[in-house]
PDB file of N, CA and C in Angstrom:
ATOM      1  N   UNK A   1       0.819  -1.185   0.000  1.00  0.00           N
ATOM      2  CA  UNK A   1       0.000   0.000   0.000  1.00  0.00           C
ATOM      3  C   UNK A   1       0.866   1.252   0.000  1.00  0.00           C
ATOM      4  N   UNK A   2       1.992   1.018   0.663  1.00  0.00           N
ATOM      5  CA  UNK A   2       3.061   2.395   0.831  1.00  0.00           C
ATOM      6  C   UNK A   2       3.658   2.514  -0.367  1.00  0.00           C
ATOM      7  N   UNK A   3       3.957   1.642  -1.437  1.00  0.00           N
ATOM      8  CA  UNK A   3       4.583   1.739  -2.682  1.00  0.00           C
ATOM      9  C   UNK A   3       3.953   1.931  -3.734  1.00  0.00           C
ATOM     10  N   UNK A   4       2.133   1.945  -3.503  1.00  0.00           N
ATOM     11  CA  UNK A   4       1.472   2.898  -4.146  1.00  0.00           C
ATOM     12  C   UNK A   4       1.319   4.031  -4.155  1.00  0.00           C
ATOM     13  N   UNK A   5       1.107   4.499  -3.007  1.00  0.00           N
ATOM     14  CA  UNK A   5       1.021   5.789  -2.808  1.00  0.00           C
ATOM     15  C   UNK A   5       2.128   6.883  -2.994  1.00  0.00           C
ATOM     16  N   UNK A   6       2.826   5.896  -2.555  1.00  0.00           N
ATOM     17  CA  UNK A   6       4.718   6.877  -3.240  1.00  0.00           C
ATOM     18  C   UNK A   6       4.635   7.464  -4.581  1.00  0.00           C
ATOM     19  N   UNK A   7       4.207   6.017  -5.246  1.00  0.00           N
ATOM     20  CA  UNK A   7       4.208   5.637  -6.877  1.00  0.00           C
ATOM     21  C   UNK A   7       3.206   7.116  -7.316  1.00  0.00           C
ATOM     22  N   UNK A   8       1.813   6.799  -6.709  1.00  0.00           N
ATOM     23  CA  UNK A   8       0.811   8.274  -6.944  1.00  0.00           C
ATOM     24  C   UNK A   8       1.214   9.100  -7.270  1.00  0.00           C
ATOM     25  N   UNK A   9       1.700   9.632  -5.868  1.00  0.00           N
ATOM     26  CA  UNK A   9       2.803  10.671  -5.456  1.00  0.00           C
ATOM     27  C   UNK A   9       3.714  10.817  -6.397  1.00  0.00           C
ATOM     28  N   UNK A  10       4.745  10.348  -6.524  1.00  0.00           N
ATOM     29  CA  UNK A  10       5.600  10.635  -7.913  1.00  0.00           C
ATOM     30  C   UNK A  10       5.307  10.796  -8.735  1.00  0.00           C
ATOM     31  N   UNK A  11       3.858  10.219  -9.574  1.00  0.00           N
ATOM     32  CA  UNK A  11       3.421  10.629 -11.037  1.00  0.00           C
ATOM     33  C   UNK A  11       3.146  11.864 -11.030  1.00  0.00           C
ATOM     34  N   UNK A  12       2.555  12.145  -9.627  1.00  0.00           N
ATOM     35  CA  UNK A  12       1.598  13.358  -9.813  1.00  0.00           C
ATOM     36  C   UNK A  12       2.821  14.380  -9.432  1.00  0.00           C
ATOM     37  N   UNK A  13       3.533  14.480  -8.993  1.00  0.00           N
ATOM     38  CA  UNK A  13       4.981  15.554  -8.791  1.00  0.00           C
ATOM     39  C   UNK A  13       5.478  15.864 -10.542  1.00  0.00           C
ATOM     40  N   UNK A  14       5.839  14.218 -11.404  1.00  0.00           N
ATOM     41  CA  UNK A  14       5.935  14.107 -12.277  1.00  0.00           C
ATOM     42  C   UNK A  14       5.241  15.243 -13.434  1.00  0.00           C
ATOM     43  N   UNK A  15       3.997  14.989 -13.215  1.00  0.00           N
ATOM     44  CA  UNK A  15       2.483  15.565 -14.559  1.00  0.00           C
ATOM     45  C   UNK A  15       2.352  16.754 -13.911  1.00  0.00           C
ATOM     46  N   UNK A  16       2.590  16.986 -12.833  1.00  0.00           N
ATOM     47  CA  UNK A  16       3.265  19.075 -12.700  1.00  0.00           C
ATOM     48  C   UNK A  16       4.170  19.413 -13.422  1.00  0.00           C
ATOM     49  N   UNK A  17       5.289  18.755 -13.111  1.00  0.00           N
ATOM     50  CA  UNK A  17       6.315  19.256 -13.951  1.00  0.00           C
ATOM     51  C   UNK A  17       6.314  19.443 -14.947  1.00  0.00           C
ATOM     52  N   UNK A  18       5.581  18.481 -15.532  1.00  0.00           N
ATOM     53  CA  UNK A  18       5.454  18.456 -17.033  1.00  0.00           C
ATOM     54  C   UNK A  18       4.405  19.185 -17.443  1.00  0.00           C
ATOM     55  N   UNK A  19       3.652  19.461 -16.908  1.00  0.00           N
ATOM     56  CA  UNK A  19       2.617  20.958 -17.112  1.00  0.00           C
ATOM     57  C   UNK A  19       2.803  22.107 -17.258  1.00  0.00           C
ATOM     58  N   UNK A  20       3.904  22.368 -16.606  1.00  0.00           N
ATOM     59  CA  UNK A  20       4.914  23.861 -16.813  1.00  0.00           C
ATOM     60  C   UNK A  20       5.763  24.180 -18.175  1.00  0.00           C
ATOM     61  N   UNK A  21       6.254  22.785 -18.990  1.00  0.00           N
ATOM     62  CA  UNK A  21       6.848  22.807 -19.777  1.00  0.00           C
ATOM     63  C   UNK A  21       5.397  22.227 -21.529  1.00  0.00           C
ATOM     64  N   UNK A  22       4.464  22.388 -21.062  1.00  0.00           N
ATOM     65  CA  UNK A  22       3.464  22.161 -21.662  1.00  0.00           C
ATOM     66  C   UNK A  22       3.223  23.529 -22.371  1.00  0.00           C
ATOM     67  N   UNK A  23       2.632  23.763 -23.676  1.00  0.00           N
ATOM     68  CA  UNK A  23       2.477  24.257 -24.514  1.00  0.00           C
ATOM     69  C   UNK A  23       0.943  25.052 -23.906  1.00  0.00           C
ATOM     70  N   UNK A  24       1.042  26.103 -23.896  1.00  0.00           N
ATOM     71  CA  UNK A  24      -0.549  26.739 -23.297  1.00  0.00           C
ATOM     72  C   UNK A  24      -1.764  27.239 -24.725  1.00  0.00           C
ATOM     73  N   UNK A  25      -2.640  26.092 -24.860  1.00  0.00           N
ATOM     74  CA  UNK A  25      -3.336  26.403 -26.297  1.00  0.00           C
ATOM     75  C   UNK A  25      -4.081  27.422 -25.908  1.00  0.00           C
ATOM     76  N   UNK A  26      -4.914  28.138 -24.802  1.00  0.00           N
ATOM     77  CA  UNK A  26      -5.545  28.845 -24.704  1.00  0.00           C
ATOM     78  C   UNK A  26      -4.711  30.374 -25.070  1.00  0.00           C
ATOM     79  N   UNK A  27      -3.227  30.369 -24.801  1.00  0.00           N
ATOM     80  CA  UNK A  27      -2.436  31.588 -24.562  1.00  0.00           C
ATOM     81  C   UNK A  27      -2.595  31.683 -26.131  1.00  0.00           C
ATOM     82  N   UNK A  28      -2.261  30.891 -27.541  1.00  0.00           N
ATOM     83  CA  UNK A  28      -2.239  30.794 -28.570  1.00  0.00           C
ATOM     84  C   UNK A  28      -3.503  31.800 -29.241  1.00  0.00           C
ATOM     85  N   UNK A  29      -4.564  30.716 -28.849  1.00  0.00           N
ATOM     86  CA  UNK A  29      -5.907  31.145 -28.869  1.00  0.00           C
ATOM     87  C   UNK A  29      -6.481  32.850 -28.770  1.00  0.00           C
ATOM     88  N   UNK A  30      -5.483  33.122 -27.646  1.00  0.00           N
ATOM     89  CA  UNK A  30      -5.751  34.395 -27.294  1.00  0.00           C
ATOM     90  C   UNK A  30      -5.605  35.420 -27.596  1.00  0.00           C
ATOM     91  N   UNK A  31      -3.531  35.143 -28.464  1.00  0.00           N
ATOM     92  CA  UNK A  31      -3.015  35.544 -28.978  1.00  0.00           C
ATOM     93  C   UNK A  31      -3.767  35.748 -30.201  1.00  0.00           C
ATOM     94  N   UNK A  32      -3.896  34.761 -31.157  1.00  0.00           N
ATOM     95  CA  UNK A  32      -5.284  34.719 -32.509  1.00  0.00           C
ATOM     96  C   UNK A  32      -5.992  35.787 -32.472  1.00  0.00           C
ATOM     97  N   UNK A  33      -6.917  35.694 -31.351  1.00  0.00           N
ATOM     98  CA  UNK A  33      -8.031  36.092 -31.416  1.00  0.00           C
ATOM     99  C   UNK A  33      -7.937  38.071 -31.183  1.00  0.00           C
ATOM    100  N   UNK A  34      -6.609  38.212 -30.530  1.00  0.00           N
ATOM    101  CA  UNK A  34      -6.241  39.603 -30.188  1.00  0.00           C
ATOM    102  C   UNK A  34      -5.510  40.210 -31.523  1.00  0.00           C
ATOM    103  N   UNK A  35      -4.956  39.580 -32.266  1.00  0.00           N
ATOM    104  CA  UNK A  35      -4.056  39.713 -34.058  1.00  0.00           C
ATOM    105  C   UNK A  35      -5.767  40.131 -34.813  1.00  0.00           C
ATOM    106  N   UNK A  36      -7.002  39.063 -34.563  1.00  0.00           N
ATOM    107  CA  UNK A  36      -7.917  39.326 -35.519  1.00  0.00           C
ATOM    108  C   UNK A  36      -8.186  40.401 -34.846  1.00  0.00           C
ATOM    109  N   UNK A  37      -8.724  41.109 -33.809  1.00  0.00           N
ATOM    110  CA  UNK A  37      -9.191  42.416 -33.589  1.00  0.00           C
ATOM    111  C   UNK A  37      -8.863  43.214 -33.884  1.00  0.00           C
ATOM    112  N   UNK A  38      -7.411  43.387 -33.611  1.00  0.00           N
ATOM    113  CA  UNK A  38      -6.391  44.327 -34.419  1.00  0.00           C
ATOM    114  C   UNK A  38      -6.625  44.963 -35.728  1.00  0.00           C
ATOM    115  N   UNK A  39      -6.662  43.443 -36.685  1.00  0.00           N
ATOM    116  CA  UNK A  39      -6.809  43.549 -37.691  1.00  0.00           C
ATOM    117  C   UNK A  39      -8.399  44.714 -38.179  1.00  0.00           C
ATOM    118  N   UNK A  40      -8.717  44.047 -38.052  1.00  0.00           N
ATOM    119  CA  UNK A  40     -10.310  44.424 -37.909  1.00  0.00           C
ATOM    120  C   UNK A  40     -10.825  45.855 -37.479  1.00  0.00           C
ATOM    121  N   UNK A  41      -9.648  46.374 -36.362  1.00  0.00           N
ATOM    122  CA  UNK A  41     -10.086  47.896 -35.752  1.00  0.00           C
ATOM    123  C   UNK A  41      -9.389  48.671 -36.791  1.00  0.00           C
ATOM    124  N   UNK A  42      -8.097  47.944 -37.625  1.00  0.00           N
ATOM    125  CA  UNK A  42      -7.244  49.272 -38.229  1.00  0.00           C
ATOM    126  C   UNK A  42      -7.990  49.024 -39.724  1.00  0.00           C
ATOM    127  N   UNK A  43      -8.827  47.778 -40.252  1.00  0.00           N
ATOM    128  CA  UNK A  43      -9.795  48.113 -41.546  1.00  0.00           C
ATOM    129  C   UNK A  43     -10.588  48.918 -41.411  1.00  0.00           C
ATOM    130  N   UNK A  44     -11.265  48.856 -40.381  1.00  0.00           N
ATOM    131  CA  UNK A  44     -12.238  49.925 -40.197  1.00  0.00           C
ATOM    132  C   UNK A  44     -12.214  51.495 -39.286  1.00  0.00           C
ATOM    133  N   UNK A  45     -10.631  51.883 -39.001  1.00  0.00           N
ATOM    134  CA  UNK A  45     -10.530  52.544 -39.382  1.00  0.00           C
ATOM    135  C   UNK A  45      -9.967  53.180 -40.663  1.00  0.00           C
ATOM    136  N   UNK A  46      -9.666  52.592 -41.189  1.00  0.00           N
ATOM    137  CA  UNK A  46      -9.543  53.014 -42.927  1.00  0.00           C
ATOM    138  C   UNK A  46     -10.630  52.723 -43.713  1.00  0.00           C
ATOM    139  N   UNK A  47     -11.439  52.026 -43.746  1.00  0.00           N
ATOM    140  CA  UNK A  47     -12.801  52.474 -44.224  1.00  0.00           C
ATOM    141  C   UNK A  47     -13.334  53.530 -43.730  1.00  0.00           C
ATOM    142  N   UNK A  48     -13.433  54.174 -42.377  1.00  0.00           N
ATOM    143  CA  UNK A  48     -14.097  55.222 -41.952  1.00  0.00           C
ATOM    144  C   UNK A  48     -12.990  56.286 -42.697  1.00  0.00           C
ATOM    145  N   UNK A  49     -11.811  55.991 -42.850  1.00  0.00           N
ATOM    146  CA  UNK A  49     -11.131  57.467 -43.482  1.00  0.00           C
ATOM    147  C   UNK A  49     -11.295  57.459 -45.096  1.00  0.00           C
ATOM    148  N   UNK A  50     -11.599  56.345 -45.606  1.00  0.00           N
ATOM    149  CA  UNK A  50     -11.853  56.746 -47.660  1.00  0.00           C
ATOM    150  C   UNK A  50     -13.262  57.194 -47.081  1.00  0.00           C
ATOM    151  N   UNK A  51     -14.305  56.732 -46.272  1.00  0.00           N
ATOM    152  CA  UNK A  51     -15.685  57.346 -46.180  1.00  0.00           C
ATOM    153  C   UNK A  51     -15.471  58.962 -45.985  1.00  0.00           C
ATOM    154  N   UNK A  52     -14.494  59.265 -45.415  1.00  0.00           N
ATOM    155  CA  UNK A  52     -15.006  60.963 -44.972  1.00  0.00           C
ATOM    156  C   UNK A  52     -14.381  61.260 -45.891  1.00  0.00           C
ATOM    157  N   UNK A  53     -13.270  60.804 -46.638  1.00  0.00           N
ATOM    158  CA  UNK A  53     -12.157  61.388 -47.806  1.00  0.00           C
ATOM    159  C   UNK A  53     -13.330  61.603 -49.186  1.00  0.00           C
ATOM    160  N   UNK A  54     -14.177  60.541 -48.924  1.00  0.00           N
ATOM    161  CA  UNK A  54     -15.439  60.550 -49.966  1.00  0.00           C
ATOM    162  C   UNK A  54     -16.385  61.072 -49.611  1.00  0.00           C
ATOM    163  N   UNK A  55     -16.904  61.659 -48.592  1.00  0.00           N
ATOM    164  CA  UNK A  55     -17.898  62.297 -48.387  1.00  0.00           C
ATOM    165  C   UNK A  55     -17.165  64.093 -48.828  1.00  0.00           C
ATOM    166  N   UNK A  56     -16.431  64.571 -48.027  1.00  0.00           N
ATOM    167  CA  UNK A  56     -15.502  65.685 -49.072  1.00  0.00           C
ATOM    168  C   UNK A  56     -15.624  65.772 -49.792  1.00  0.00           C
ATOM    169  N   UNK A  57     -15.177  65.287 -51.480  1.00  0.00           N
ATOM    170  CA  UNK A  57     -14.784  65.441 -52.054  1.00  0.00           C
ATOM    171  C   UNK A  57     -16.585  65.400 -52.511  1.00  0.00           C
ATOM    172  N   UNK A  58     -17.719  64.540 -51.597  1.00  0.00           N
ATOM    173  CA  UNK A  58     -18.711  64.625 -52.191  1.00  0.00           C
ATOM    174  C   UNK A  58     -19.327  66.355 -52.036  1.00  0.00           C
ATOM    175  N   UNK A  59     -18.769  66.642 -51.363  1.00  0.00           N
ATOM    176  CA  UNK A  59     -19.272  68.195 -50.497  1.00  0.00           C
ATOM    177  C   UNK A  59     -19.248  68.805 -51.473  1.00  0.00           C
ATOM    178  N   UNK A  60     -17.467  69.195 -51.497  1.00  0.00           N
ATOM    179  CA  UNK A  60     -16.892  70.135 -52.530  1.00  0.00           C
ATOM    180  C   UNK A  60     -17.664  69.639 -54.381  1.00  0.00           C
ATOM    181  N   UNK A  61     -17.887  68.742 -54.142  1.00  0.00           N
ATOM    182  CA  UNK A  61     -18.294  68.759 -55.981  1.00  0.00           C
ATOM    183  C   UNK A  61     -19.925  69.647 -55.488  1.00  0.00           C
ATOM    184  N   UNK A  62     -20.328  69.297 -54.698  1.00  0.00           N
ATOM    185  CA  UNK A  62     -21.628  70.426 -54.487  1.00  0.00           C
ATOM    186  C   UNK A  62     -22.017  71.596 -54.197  1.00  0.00           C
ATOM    187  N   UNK A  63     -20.701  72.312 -53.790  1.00  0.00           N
ATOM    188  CA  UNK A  63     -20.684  73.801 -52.946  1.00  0.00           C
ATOM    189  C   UNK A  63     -20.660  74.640 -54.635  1.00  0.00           C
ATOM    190  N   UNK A  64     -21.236  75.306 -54.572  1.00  0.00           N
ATOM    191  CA  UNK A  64     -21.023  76.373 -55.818  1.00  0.00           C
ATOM    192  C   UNK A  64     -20.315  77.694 -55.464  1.00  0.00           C
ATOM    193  N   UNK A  65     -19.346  78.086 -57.056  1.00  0.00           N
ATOM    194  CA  UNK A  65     -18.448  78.735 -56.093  1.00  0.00           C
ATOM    195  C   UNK A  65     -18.907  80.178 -55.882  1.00  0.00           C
ATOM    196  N   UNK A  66     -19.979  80.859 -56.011  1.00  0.00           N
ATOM    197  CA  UNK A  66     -20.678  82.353 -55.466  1.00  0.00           C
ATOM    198  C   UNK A  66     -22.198  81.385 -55.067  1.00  0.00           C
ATOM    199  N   UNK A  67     -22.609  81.984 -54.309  1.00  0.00           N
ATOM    200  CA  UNK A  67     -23.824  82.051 -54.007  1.00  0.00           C
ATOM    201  C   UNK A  67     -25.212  83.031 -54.996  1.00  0.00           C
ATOM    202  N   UNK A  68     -26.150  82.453 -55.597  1.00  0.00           N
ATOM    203  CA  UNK A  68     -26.787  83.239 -56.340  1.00  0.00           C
ATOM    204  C   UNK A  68     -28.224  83.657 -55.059  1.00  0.00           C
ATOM    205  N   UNK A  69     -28.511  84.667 -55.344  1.00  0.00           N
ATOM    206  CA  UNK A  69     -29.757  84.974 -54.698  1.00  0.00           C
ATOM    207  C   UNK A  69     -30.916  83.496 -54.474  1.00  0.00           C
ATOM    208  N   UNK A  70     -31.715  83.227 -53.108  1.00  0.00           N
ATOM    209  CA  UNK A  70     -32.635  82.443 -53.004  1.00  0.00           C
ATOM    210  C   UNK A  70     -33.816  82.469 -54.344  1.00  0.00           C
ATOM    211  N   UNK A  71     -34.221  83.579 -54.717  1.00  0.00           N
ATOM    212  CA  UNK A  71     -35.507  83.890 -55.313  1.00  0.00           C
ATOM    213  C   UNK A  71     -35.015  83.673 -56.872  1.00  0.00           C
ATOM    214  N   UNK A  72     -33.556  83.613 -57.298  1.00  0.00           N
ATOM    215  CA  UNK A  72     -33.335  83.991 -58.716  1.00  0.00           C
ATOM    216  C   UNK A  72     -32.965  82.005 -58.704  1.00  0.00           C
ATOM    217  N   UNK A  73     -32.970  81.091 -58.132  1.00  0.00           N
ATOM    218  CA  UNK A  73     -31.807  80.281 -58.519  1.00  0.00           C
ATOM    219  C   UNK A  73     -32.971  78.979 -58.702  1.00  0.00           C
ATOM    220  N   UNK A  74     -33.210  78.616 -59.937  1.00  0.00           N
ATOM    221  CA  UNK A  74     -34.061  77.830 -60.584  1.00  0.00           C
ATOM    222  C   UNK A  74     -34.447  76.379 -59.575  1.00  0.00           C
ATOM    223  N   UNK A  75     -33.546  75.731 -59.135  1.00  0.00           N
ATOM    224  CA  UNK A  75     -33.509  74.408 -59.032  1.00  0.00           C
ATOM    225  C   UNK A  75     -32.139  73.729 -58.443  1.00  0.00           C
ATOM    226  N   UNK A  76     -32.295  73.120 -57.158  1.00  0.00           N
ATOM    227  CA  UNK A  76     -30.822  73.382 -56.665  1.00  0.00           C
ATOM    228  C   UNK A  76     -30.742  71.498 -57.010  1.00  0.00           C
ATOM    229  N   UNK A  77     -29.154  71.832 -57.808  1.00  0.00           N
ATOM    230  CA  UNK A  77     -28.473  70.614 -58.385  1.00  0.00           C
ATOM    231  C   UNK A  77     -28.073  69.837 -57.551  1.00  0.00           C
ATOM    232  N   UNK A  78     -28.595  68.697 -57.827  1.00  0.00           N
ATOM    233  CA  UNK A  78     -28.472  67.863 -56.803  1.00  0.00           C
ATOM    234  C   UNK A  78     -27.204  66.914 -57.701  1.00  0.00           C
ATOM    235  N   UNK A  79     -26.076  65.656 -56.512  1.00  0.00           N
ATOM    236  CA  UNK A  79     -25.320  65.259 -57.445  1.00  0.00           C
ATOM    237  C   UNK A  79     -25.907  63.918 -57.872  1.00  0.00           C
ATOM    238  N   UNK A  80     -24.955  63.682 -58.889  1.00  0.00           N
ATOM    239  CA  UNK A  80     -25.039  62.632 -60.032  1.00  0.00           C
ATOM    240  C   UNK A  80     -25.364  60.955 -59.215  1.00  0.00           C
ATOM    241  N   UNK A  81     -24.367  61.152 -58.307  1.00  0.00           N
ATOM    242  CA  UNK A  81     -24.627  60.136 -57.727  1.00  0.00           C
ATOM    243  C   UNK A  81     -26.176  59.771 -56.616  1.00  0.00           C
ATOM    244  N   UNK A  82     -26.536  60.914 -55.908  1.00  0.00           N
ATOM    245  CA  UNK A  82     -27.580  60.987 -55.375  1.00  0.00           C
ATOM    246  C   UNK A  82     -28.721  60.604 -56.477  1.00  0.00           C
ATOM    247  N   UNK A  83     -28.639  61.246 -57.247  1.00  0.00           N
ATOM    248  CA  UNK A  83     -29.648  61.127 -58.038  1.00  0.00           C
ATOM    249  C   UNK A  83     -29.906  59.574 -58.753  1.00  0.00           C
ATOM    250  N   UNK A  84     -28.782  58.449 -59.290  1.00  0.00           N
ATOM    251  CA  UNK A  84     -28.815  57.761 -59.470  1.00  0.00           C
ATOM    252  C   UNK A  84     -29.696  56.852 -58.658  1.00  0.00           C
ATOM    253  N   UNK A  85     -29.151  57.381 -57.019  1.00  0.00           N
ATOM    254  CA  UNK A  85     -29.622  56.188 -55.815  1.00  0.00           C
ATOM    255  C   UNK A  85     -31.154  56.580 -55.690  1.00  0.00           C
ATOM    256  N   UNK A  86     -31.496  57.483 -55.734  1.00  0.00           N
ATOM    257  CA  UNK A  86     -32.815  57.702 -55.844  1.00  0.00           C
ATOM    258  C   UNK A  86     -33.355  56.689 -57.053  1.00  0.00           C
ATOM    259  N   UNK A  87     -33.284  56.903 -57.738  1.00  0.00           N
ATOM    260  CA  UNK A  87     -33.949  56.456 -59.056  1.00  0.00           C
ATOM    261  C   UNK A  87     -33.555  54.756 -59.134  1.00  0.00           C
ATOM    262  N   UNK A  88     -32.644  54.284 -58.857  1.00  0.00           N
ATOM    263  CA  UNK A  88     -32.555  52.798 -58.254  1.00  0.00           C
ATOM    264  C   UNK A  88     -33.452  52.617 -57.453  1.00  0.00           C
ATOM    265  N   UNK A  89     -33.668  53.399 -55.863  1.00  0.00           N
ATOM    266  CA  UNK A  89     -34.675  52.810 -54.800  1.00  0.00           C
ATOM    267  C   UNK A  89     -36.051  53.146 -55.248  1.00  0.00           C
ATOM    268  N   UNK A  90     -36.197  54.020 -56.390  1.00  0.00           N
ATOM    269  CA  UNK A  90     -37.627  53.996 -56.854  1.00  0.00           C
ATOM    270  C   UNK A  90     -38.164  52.748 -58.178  1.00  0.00           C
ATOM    271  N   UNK A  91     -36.694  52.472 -58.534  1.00  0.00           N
ATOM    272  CA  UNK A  91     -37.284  51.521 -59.406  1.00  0.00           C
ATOM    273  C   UNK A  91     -37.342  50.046 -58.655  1.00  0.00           C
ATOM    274  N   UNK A  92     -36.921  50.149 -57.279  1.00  0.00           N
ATOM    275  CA  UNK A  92     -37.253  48.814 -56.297  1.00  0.00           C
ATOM    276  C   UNK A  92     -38.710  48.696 -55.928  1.00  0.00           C
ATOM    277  N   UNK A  93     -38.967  50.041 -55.924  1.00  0.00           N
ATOM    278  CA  UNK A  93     -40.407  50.036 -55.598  1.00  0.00           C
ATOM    279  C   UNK A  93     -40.465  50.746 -54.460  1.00  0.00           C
ATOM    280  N   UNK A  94     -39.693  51.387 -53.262  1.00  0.00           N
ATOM    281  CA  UNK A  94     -39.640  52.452 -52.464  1.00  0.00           C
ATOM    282  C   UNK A  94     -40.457  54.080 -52.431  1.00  0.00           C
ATOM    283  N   UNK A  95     -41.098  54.117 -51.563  1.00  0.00           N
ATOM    284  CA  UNK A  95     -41.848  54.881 -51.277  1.00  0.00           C
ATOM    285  C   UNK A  95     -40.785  56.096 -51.307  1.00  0.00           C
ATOM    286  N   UNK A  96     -41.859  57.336 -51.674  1.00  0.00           N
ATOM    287  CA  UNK A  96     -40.941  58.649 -51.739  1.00  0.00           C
ATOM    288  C   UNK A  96     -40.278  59.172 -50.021  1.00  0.00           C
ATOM    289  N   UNK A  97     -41.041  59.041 -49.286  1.00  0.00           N
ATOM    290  CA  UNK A  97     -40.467  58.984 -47.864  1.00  0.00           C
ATOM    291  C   UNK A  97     -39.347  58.483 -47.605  1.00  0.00           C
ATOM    292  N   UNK A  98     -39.352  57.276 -47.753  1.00  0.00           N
ATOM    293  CA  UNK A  98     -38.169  55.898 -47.806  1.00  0.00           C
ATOM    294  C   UNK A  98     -37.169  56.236 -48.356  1.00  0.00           C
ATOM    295  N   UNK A  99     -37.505  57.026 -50.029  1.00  0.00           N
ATOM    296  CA  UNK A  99     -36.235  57.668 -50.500  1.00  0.00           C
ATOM    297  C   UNK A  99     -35.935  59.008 -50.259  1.00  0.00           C
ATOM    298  N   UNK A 100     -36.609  59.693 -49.670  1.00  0.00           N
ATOM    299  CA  UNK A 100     -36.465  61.048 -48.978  1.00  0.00           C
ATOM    300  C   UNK A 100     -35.373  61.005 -47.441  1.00  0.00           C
ATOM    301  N   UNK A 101     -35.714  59.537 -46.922  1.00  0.00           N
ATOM    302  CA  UNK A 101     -34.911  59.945 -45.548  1.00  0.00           C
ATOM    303  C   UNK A 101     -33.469  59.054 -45.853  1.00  0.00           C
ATOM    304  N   UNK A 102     -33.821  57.656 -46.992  1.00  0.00           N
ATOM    305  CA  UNK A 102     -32.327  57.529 -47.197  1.00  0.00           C
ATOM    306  C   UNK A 102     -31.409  58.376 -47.798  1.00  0.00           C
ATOM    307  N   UNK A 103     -31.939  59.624 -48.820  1.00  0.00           N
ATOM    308  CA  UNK A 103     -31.314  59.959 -49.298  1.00  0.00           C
ATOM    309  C   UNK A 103     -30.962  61.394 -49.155  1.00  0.00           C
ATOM    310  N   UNK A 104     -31.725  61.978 -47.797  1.00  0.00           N
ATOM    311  CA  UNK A 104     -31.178  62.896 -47.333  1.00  0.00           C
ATOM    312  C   UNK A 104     -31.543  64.123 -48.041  1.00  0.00           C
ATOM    313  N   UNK A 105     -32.746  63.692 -48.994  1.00  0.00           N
ATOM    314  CA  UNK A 105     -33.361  65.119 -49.718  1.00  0.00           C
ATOM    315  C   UNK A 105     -34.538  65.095 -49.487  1.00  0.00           C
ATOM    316  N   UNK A 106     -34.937  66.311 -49.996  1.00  0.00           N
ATOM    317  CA  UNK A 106     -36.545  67.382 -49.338  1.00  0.00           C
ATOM    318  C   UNK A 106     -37.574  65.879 -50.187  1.00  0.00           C
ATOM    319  N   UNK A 107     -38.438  65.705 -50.102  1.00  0.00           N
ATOM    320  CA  UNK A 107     -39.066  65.016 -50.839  1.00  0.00           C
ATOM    321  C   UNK A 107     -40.021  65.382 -52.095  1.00  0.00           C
ATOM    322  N   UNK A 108     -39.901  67.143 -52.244  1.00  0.00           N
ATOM    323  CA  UNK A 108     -39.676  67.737 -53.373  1.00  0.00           C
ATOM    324  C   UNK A 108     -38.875  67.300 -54.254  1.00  0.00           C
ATOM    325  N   UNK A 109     -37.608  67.504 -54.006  1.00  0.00           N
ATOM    326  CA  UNK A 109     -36.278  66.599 -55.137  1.00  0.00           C
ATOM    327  C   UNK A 109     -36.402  65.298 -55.561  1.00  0.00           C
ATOM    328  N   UNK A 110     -36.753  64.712 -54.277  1.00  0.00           N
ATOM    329  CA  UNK A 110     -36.893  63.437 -55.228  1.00  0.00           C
ATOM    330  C   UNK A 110     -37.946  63.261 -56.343  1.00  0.00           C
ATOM    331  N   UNK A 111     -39.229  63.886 -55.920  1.00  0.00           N
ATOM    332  CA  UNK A 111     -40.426  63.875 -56.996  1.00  0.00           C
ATOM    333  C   UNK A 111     -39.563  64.770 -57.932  1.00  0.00           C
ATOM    334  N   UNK A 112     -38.832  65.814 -58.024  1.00  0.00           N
ATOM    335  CA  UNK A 112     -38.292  66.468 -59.275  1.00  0.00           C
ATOM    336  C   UNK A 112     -37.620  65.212 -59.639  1.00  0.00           C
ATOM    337  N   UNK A 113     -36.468  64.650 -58.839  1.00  0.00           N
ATOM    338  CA  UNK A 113     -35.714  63.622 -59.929  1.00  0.00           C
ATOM    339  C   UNK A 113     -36.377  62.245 -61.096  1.00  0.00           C
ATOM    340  N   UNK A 114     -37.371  62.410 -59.863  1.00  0.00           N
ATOM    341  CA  UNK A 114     -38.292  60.888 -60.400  1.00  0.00           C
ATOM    342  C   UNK A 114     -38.909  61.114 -61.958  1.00  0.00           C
ATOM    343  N   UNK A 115     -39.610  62.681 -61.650  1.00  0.00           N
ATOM    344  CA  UNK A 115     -39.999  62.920 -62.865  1.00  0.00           C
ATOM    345  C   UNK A 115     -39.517  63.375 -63.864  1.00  0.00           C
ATOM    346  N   UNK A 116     -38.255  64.094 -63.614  1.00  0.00           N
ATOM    347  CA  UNK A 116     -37.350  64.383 -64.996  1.00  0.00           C
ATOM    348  C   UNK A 116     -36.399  63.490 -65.377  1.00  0.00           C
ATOM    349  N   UNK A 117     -36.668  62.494 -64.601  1.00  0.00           N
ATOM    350  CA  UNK A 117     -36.019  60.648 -65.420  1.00  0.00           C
ATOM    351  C   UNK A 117     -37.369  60.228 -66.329  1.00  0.00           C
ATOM    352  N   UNK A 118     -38.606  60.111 -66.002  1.00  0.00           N
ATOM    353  CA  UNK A 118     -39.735  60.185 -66.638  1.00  0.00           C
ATOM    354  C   UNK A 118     -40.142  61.000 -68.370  1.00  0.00           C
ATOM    355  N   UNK A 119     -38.907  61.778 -68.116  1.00  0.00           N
ATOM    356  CA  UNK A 119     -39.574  62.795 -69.024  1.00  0.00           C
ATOM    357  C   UNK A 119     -38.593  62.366 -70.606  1.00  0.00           C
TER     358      UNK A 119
END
């Protein structure tokens, strides 16, 4: 009975030791999983910087360079691209509302765009 328990005893002194010199999969794991976040925070911050680099450049193609009087100025130009997305979400079948609040115009404009694609 005493030369079991020794025996116990020694394995288990043994399978410590050897636990220390054991490979830690969770530390790996962790490591992984902290590389993908990384990854992931510095794409999206570079998607958020071509988004504002593109929203700019969407500005400036819209700013006109004097201001004409409110009462003299026919019809305010809306851009190329707006106008496209309109006229896509109306040919989905989207309500003028729907394309008024995705697209960030009066819902005047859009009935102007809708109908001078119409015309």
């Amino acid at each position: 009975m005493t030369i079991l328990i020794i025996s116990l005893l020694s394995l288990a002194a043994l399978l410590f030791i050897l636990s220390f010199f054991q490979k830690d999969r969770y530390k790996t794991l962790e490591k992984d999983v902290e590389e993908l976040s990384m990854k992931f925070l510095q794409e999206n911050y570079t998607v958020k910087k071509r988004l504002k680099v593109l929203e700019e450049e969407l500005l400036m193609d819209e700013t006109p360079v004097f201001q004409a009087p409110q009462g003299n100025s026919p019809k305010k130009k809306v851009h190329e691209i707006v106008r496209n997305q309109v006229l896509a979400l109306h040919a989905q079948g989207m309500g003028l509302e729907q394309i008024a609040n995705q697209s960030a115009l009066p819902i005047r404009d859009v009935q102007d765009i809708i109908k001078d694609r119409s015309v």
